[in-house]
Protein backbone atom coordinates (compact mmCIF):
# COMPACT_ATOMS: atom_id res chain seq x y z
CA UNK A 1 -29.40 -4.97 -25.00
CA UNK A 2 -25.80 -4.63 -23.64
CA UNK A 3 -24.30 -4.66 -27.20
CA UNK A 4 -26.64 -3.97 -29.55
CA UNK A 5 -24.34 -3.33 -32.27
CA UNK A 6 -23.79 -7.19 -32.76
CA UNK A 7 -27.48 -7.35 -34.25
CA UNK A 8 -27.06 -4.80 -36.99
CA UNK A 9 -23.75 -4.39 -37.40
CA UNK A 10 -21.71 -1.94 -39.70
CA UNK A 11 -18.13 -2.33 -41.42
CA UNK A 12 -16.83 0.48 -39.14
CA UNK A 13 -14.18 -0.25 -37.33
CA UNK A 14 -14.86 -1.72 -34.11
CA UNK A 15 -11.27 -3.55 -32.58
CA UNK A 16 -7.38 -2.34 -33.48
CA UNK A 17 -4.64 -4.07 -32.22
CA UNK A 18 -1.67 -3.13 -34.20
CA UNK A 19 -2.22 -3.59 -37.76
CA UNK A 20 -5.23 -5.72 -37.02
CA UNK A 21 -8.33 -4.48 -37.09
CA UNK A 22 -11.49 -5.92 -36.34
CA UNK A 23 -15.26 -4.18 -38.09
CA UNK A 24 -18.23 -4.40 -36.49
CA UNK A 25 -19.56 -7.02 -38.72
CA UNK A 26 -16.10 -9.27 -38.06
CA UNK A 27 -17.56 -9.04 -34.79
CA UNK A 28 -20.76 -10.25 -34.69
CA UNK A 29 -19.31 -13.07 -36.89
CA UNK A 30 -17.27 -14.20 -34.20
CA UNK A 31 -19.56 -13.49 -31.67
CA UNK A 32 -22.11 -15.70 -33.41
CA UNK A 33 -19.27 -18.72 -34.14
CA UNK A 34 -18.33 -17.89 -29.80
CA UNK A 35 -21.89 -18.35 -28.74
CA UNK A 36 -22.26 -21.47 -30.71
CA UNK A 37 -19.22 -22.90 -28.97
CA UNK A 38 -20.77 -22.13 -25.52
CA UNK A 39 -24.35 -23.08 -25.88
CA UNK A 40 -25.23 -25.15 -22.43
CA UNK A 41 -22.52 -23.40 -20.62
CA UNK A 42 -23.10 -21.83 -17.31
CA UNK A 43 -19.71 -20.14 -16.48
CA UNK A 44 -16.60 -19.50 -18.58
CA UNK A 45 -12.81 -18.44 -17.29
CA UNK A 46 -10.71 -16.18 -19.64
CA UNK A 47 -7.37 -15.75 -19.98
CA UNK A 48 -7.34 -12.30 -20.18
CA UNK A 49 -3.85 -11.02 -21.82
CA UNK A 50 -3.79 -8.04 -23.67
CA UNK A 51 -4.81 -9.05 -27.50
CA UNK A 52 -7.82 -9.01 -29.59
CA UNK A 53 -8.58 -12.61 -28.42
CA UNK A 54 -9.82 -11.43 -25.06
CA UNK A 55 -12.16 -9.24 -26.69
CA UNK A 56 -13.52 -11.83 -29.03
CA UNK A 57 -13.92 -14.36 -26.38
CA UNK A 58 -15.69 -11.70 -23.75
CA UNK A 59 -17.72 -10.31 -26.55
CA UNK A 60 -18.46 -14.34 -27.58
CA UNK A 61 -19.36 -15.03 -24.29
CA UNK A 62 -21.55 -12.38 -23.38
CA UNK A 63 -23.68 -12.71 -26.59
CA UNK A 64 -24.34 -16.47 -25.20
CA UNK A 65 -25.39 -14.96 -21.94
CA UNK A 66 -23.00 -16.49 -20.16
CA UNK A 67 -21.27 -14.88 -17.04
CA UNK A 68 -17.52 -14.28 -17.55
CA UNK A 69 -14.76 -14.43 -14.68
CA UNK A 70 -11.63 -12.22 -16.20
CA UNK A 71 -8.61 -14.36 -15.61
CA UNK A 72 -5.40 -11.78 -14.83
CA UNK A 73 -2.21 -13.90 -17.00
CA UNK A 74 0.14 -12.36 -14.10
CA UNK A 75 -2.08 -14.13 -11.45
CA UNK A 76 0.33 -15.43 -8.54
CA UNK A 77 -0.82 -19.43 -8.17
CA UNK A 78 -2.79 -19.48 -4.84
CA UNK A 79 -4.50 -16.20 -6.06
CA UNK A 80 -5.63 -18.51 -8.94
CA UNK A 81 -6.44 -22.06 -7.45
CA UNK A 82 -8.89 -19.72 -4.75
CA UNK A 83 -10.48 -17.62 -7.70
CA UNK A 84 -10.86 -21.26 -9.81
CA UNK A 85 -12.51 -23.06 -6.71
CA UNK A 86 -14.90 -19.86 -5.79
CA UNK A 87 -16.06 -19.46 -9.37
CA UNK A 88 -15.97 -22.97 -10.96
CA UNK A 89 -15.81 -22.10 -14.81
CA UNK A 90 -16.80 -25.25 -16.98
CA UNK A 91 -14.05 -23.86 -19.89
CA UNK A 92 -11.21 -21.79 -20.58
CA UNK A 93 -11.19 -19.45 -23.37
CA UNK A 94 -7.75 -18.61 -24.52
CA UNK A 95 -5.73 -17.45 -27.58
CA UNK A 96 -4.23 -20.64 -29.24
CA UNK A 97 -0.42 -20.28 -28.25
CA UNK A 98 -1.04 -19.11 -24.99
CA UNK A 99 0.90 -21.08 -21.97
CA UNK A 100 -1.83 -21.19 -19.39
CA UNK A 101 -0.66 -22.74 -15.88
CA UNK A 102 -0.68 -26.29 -14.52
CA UNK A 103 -4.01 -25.11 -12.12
CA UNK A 104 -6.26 -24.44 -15.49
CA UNK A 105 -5.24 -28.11 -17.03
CA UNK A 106 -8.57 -29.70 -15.62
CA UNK A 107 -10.31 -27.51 -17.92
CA UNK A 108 -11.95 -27.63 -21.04
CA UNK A 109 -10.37 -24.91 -23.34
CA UNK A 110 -11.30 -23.02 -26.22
CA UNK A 111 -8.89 -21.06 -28.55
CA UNK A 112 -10.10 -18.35 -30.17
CA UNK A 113 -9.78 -17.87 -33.84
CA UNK A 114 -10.11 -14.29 -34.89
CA UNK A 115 -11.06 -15.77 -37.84
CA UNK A 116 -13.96 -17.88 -36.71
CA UNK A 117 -17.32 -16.80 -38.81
CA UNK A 118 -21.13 -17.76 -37.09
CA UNK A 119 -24.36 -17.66 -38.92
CA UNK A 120 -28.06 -17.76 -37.87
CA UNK A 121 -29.49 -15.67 -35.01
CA UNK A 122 -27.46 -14.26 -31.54
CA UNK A 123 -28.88 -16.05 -28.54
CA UNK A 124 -31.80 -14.15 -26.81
CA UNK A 125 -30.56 -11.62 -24.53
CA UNK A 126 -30.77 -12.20 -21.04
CA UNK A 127 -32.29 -11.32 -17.73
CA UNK A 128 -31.27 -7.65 -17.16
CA UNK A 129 -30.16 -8.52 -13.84
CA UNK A 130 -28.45 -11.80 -14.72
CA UNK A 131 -24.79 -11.71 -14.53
CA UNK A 132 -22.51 -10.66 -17.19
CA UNK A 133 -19.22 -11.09 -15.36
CA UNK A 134 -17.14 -12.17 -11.96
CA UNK A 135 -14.77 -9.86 -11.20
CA UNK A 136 -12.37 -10.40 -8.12
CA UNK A 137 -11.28 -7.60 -6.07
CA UNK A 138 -9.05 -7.95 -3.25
CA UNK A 139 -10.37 -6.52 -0.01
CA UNK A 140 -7.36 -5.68 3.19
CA UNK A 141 -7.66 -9.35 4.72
CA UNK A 142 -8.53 -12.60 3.12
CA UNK A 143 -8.99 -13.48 -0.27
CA UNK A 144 -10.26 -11.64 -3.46
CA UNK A 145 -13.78 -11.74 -3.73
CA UNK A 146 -15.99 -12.40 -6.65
CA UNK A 147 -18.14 -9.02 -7.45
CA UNK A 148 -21.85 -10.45 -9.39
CA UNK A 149 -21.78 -7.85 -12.05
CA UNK A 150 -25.28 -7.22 -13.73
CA UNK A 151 -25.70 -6.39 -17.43
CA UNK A 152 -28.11 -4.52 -15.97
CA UNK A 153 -25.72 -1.94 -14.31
CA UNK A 154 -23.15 -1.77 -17.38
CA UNK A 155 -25.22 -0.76 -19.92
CA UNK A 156 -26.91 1.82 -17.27
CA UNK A 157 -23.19 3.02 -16.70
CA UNK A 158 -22.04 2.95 -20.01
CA UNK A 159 -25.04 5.00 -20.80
CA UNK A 160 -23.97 7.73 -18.37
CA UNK A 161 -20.74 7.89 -18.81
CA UNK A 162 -21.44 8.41 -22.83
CA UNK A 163 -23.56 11.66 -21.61
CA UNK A 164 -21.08 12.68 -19.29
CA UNK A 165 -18.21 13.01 -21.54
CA UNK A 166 -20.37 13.34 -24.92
CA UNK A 167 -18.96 9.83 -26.04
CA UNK A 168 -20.75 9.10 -29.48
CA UNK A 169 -20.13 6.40 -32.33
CA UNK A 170 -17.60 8.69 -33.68
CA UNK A 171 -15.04 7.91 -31.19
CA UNK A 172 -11.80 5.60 -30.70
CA UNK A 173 -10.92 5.05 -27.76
CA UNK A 174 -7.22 4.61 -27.29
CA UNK A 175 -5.72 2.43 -23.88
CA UNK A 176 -3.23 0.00 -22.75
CA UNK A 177 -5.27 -1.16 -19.78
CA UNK A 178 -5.13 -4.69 -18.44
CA UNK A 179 -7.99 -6.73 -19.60
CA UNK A 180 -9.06 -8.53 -16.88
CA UNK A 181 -10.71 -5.69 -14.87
CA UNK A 182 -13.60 -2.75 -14.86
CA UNK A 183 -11.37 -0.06 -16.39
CA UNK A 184 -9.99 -1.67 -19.28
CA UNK A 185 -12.51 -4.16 -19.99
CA UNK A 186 -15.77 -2.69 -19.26
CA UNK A 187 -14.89 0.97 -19.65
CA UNK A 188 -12.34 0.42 -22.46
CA UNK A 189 -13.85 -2.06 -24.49
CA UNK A 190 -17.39 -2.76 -24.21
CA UNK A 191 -18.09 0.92 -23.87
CA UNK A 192 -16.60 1.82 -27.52
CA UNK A 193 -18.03 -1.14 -28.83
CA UNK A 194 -21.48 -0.36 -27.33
CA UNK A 195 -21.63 3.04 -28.78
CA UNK A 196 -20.75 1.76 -32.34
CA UNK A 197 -17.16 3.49 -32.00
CA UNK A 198 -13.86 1.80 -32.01
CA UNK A 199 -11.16 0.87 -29.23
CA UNK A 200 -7.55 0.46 -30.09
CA UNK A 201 -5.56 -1.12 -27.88
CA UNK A 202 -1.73 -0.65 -27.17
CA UNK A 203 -1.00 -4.02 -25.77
CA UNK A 204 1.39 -2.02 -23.29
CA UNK A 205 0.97 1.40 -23.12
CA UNK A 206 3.76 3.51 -24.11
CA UNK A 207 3.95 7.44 -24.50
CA UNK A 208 5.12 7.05 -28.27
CA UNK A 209 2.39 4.72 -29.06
CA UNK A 210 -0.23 6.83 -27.61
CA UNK A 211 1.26 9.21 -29.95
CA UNK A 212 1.05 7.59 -33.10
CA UNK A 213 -2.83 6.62 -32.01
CA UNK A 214 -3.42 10.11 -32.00
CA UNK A 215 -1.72 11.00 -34.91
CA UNK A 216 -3.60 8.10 -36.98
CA UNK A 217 -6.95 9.22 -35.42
CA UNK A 218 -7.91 8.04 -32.14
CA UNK A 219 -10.16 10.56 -30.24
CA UNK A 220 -10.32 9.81 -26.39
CA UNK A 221 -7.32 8.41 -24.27
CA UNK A 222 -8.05 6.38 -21.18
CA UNK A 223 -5.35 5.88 -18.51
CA UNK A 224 -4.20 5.91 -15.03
CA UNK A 225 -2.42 8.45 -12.93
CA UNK A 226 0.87 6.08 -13.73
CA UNK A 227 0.58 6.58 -17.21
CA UNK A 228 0.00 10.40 -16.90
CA UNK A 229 2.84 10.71 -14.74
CA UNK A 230 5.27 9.19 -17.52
CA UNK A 231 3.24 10.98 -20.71
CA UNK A 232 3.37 14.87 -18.33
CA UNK A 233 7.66 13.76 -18.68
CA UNK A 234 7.41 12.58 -22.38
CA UNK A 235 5.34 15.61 -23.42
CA UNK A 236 7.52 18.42 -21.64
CA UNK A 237 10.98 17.10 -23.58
CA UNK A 238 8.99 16.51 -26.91
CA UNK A 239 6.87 19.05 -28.46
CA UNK A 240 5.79 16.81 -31.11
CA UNK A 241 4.35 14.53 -28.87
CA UNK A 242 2.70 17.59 -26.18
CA UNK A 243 0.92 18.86 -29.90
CA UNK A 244 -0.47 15.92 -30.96
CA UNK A 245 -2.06 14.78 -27.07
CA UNK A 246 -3.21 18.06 -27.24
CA UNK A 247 -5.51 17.58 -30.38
CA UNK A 248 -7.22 14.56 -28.33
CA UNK A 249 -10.99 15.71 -27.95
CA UNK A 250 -10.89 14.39 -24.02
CA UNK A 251 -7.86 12.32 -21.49
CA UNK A 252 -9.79 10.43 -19.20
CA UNK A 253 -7.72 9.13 -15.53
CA UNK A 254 -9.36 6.90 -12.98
CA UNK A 255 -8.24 4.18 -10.76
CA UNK A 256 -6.33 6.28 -8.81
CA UNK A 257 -6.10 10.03 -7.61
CA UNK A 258 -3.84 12.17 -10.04
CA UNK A 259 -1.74 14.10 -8.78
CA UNK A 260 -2.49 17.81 -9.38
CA UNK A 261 1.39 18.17 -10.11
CA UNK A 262 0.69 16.53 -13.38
CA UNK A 263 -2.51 17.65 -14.31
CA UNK A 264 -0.57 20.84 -14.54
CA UNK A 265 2.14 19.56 -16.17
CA UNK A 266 0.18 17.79 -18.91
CA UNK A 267 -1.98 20.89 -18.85
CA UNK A 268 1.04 23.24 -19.54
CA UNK A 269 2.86 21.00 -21.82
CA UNK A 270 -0.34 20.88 -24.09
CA UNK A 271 -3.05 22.28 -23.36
CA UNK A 272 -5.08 19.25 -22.40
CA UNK A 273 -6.77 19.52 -18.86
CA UNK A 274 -7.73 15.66 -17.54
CA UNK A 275 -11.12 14.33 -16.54
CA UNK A 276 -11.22 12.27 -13.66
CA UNK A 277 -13.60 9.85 -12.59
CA UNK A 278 -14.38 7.70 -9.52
CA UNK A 279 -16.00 3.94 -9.04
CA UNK A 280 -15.43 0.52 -8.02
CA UNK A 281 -15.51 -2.68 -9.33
CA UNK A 282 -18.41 -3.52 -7.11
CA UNK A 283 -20.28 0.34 -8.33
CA UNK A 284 -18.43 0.41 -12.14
CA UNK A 285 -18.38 4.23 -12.07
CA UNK A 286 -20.42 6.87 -9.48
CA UNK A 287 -19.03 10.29 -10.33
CA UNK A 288 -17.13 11.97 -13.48
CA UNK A 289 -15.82 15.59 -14.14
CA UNK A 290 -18.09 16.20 -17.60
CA UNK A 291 -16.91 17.03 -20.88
CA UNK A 292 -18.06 20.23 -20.98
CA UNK A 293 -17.53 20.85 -17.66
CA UNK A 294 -15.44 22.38 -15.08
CA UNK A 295 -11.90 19.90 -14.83
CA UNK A 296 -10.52 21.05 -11.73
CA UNK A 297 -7.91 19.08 -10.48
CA UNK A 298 -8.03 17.18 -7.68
CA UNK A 299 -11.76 15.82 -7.76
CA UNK A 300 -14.17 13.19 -9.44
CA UNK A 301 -16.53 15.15 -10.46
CA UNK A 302 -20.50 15.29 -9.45
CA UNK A 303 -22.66 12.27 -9.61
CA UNK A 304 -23.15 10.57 -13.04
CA UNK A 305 -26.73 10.17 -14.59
CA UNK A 306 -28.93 7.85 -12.60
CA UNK A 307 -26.33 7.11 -9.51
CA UNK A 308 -27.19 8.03 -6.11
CA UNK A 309 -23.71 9.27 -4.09
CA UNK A 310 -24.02 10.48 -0.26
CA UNK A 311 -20.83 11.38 2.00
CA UNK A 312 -21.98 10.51 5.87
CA UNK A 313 -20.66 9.92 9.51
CA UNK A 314 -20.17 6.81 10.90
CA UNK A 315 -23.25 6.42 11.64
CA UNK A 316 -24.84 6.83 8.28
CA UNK A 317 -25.98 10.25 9.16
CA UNK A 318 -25.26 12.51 6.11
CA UNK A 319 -22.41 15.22 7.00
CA UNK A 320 -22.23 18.82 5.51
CA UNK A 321 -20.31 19.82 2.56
CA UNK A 322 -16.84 21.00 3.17
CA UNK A 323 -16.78 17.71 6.01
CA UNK A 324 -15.19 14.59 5.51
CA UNK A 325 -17.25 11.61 5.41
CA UNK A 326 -17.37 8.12 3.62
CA UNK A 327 -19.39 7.96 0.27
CA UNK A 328 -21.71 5.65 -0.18
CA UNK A 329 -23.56 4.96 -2.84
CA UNK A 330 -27.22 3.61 -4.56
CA UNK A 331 -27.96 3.27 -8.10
CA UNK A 332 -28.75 0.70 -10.82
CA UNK A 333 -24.71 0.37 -11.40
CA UNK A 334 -24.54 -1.68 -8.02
CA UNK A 335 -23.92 -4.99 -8.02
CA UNK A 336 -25.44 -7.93 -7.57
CA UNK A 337 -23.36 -8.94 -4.44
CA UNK A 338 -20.31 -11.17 -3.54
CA UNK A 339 -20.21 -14.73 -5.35
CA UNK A 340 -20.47 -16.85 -2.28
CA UNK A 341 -20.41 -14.87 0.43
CA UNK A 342 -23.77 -13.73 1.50
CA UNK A 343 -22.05 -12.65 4.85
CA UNK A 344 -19.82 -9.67 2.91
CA UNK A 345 -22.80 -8.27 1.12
CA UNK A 346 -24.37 -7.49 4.01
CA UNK A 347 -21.38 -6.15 5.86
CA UNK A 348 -20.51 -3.93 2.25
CA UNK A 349 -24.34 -2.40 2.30
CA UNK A 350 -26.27 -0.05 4.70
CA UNK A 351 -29.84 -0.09 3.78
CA UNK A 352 -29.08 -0.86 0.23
CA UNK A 353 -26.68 1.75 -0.36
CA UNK A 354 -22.90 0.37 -0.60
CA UNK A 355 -20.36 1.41 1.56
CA UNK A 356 -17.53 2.21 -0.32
CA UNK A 357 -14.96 2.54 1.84
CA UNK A 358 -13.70 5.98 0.71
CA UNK A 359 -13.29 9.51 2.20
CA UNK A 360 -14.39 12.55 0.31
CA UNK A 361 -15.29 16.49 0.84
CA UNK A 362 -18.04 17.46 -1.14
CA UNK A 363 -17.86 20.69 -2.49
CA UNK A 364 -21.45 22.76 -2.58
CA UNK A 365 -21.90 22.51 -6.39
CA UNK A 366 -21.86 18.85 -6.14
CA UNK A 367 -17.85 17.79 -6.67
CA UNK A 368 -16.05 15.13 -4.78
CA UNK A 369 -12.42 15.39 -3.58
CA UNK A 370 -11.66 11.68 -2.50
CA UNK A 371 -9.31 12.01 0.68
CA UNK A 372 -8.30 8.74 1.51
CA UNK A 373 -9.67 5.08 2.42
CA UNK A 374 -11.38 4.84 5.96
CA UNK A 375 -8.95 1.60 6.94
CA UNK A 376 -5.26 2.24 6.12
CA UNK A 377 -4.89 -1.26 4.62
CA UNK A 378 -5.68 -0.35 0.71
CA UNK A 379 -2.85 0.47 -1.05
CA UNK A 380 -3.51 1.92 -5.18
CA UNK A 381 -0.13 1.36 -7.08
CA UNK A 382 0.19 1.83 -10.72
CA UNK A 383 -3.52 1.84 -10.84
CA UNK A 384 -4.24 -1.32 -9.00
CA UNK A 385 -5.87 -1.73 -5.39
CA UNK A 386 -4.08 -4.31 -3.29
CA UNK A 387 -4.71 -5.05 0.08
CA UNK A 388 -1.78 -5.32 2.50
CA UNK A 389 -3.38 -8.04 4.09
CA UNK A 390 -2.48 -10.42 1.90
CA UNK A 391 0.79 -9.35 1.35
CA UNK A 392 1.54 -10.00 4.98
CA UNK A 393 -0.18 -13.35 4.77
CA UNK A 394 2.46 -14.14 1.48
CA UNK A 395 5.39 -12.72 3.75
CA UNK A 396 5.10 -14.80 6.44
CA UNK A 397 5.20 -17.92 4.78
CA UNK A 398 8.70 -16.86 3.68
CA UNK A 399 11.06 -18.71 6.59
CA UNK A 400 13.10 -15.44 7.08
CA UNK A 401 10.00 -13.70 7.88
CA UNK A 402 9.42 -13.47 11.76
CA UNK A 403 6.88 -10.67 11.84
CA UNK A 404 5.76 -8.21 8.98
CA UNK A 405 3.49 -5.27 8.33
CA UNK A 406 2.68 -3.68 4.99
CA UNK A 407 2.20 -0.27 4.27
CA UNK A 408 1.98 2.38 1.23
CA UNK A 409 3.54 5.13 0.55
CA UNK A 410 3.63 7.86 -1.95
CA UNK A 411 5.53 7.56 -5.46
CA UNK A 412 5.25 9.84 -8.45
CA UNK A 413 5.32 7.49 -10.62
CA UNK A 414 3.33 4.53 -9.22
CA UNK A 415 0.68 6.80 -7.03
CA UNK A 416 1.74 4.61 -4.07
CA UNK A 417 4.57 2.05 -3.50
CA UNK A 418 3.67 -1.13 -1.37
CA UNK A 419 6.73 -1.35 1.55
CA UNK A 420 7.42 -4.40 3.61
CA UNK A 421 8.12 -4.05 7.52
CA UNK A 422 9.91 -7.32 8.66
CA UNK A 423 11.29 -8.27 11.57
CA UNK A 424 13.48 -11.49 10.39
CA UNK A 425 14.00 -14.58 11.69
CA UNK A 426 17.64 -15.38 12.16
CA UNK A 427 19.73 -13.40 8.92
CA UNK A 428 17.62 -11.12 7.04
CA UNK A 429 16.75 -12.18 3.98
CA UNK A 430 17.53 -10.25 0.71
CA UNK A 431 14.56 -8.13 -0.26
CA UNK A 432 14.50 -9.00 -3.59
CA UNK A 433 13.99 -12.40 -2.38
CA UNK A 434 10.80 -11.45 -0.20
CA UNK A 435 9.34 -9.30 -3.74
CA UNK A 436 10.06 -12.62 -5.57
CA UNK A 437 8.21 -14.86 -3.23
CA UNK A 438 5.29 -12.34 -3.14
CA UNK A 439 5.56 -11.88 -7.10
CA UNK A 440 5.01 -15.91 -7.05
CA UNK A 441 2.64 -16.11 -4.90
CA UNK A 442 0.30 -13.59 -5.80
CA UNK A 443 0.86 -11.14 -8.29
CA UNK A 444 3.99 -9.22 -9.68
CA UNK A 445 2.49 -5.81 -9.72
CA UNK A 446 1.82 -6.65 -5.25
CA UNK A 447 5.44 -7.28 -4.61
CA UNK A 448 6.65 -4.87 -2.51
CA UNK A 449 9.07 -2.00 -3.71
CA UNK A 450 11.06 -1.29 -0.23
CA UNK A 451 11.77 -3.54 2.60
CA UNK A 452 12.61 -1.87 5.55
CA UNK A 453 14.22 -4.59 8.31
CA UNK A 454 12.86 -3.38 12.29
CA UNK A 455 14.07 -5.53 15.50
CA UNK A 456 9.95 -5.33 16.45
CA UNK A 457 6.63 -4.00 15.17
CA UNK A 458 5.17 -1.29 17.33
CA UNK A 459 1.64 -2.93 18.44
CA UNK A 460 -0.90 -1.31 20.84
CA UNK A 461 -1.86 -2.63 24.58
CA UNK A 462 -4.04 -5.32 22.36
CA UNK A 463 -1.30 -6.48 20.71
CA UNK A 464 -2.56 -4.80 16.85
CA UNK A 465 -0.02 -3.51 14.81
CA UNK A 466 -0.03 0.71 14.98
CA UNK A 467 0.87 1.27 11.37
CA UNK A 468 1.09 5.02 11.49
CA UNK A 469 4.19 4.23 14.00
CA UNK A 470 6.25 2.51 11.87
CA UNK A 471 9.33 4.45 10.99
CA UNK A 472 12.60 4.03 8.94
CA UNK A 473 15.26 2.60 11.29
């Protein structure tokens, strides 16, 4: 059962945000009262902003067995009409004062009270291998696909990931992760709430709030490398704040590589080393530095419990440790494919092991140290992936835009900052214009940061674009 908490439930704590917290009891209540609402339903959207309505309504949902799509409330509006039309939700869920956008209208919507009370029996769990939610990931061209994710495969990866870093009941997990995605949803929420522990949730992170969490209790800290970056500053000028990180029991960073600058900053400023981990919204998570094991910067860690993880050539031949090679992976946290399109499932899979996409070196005791993405077109900023692709397709809608190619590059704060290469058309346009229109049209966190104005894009004798060419004028 993916939460089987919701059957006998306890008054411990199960849901903070702010001064409002939420037992495990309150929550099978409102699970029971959500699943009630959504008997008959095949598919639900939520509007997935940071509050303790999201959780209700996911938690709702998924005791009615029905599949969830994650709605991001920063979602540009062609990003959302194309994730709308590829998933077809029959109902919003939604806190009640939240302004949802002219394209959800057409829908049925349900507020969520966090009050709301059910009785009677949960719903009988589904199909393993039914799914629990549609995520959409954006890939370097086209638009984001839907990833089929099986209950099957979270509460397999939960699993391991609670033997990995010797998660138990006892824990609160403290984050200000978005809510719409595998980290903070999956990871952050249903993985507390699985275990019987607690999550408490920011709303927006902040190194002083993470502080007071600590201070008031909260156990484990899960964050990304731009997060670190800021609390590795905040620690080293206050010594309060480097004591109290340093009582956490375990600092978790994924979604990006961290810098080893700041793992030894946050390491010298309290005495805290980080775990890393490693997945994908289409593998949840494949490796993770243990608990009790060996943090050395700069790697993901061996293989969690029951996952499969290969690096090979290019021709799916495995290569030798200390060799670079793309990871691939096999395992009952895989997916279930793409939601309508049969034709990139097969391209993502090689004899049923997905190709990930991503470089490593393993190391001979079993470590990975990812090196970079096999294309150049996947850009991780602030802990999001965002393909360039699209960001060229926004840009050259924009009239100014003649020709445009978009590239990453590194930041200390963000991991990587997305930069626009455009040749204009006629008087160049101001580039906070261009992050505006991109902001609008897709999402604000994919604008780009720098705009660098060329008189032509260096291409190759077919006429492609030679990224690695591009230079400041």
């Amino acid at each position: 059962m993916l939460l089987p908490t919701l059957v006998n439930p306890t008054s411990a704590e199960a849901v903070r945000f702010g001064d409002l917290v939420i037992t495990h009891a309150d929550l099978a209540g409102s699970a029971r009262a959500t699943a009630a609402a959504l008997a008959g339903r095949t598919r639900v959207a939520v509007w997935a902003t940071p509050t303790p309505h999201t959780c209700l309504a996911v938690v709702g949902a998924l005791a009615a067995g029905v599949p969830v799509v994650p709605l991001n409330p920063k979602v540009g509006e062609r990003e959302l009409a194309h994730i709308l039309g590829d998933s077809a939700p029959e109902l919003v869920l939604a806190e009640p004062d939240a302004d949802l956008p002219p394209a959800l209208a057409h829908l049925p919507r349900l507020h969520v009270d966090p009050a709301a009370r059910g009785s009677g029996d949960l719903p009988a769990e589904p199909d393993p291998e039914s799914p629990a939610f549609i995520v959409y990931t954006s890939g370097t061209t086209g638009p984001p696909k839907g990833v089929l994710m099986p209950r099957r495969a979270i509460t397999s990866n939960l699993d391991a990931l609670a033997a990995a870093w010797e998660w138990t009941a006892a824990d609160k997990v403290v984050h200000g992760l978005p809510l719409f995605h595998v980290h903070g949803l999956i990871l952050g929420v249903l993985g507390p709430l699985r275990l019987g522990g607690a999550v408490w949730h920011l709303g927006r992170f902040s190194s002083a709030s993470l502080g007071e969490a600590l201070a008031a209790g909260a156990t484990v800290v899960f964050g990304v490398p731009t997060m670190y970056h800021r609390l590795a500053a905040d620690c080293e000028a206050s010594p309060s704040l480097a004591a109290v990180v340093g009582r956490a029991r375990l600092l978790v960073s994924g979604s990006a590589a961290l810098p080893a600058t700041d793992h030894e900053r946050i390491t010298a400023a309290t005495g805290q080393r980080v775990v890393e981990r490693y997945g994908m919204t289409e593998t949840l998570m494949n490796c993770g530095v243990r608990a009790s094991g060996d943090r050395r910067a700069g790697t993901v860690g061996p293989p969690i419990d029951g996952v499969e993880v290969r690096v090979v050539d290019e021709t799916g031949a495995s290569v030798v440790d200390g060799e670079i090679g793309e990871i691939e992976v096999h395992g009952p946290n895989l997916f279930l494919g793409y939601l309508n399109r049969p034709d990139a499932t097969t391209a993502a899979l090689r004899d049923g092991w997905f190709r990930t996409g991503d470089m490593a070196i393993r190391d001979p005791d079993g470590y990975l140290r990812i090196v970079g993405r096999r294309a150049t077109d996947l850009i991780k900023s602030g802990g999001y992936k965002i393909g360039a692709g699209e960001i060229e397709n926004a840009l050259m809608e924009h009239p100014g835009v003649a020709e445009v190619a978009v590239t990453g590059e590194p930041d200390e704060d963000l991991g990587e900052r997305i930069v626009a290469w455009v040749v204009a058309e006629g008087e160049p346009p101001a580039a906070s214009d261009l992050a505006d229109h991109v902001a609008r049209l897709l999402a604000p966190h994919k604008r780009p940061r720098v705009v660098h104005f060329l008189e032509s894009l260096p291409r190759n004798e077919m006429g492609k674009v030679t990224k690695r060419a591009l230079k400041v004028p």
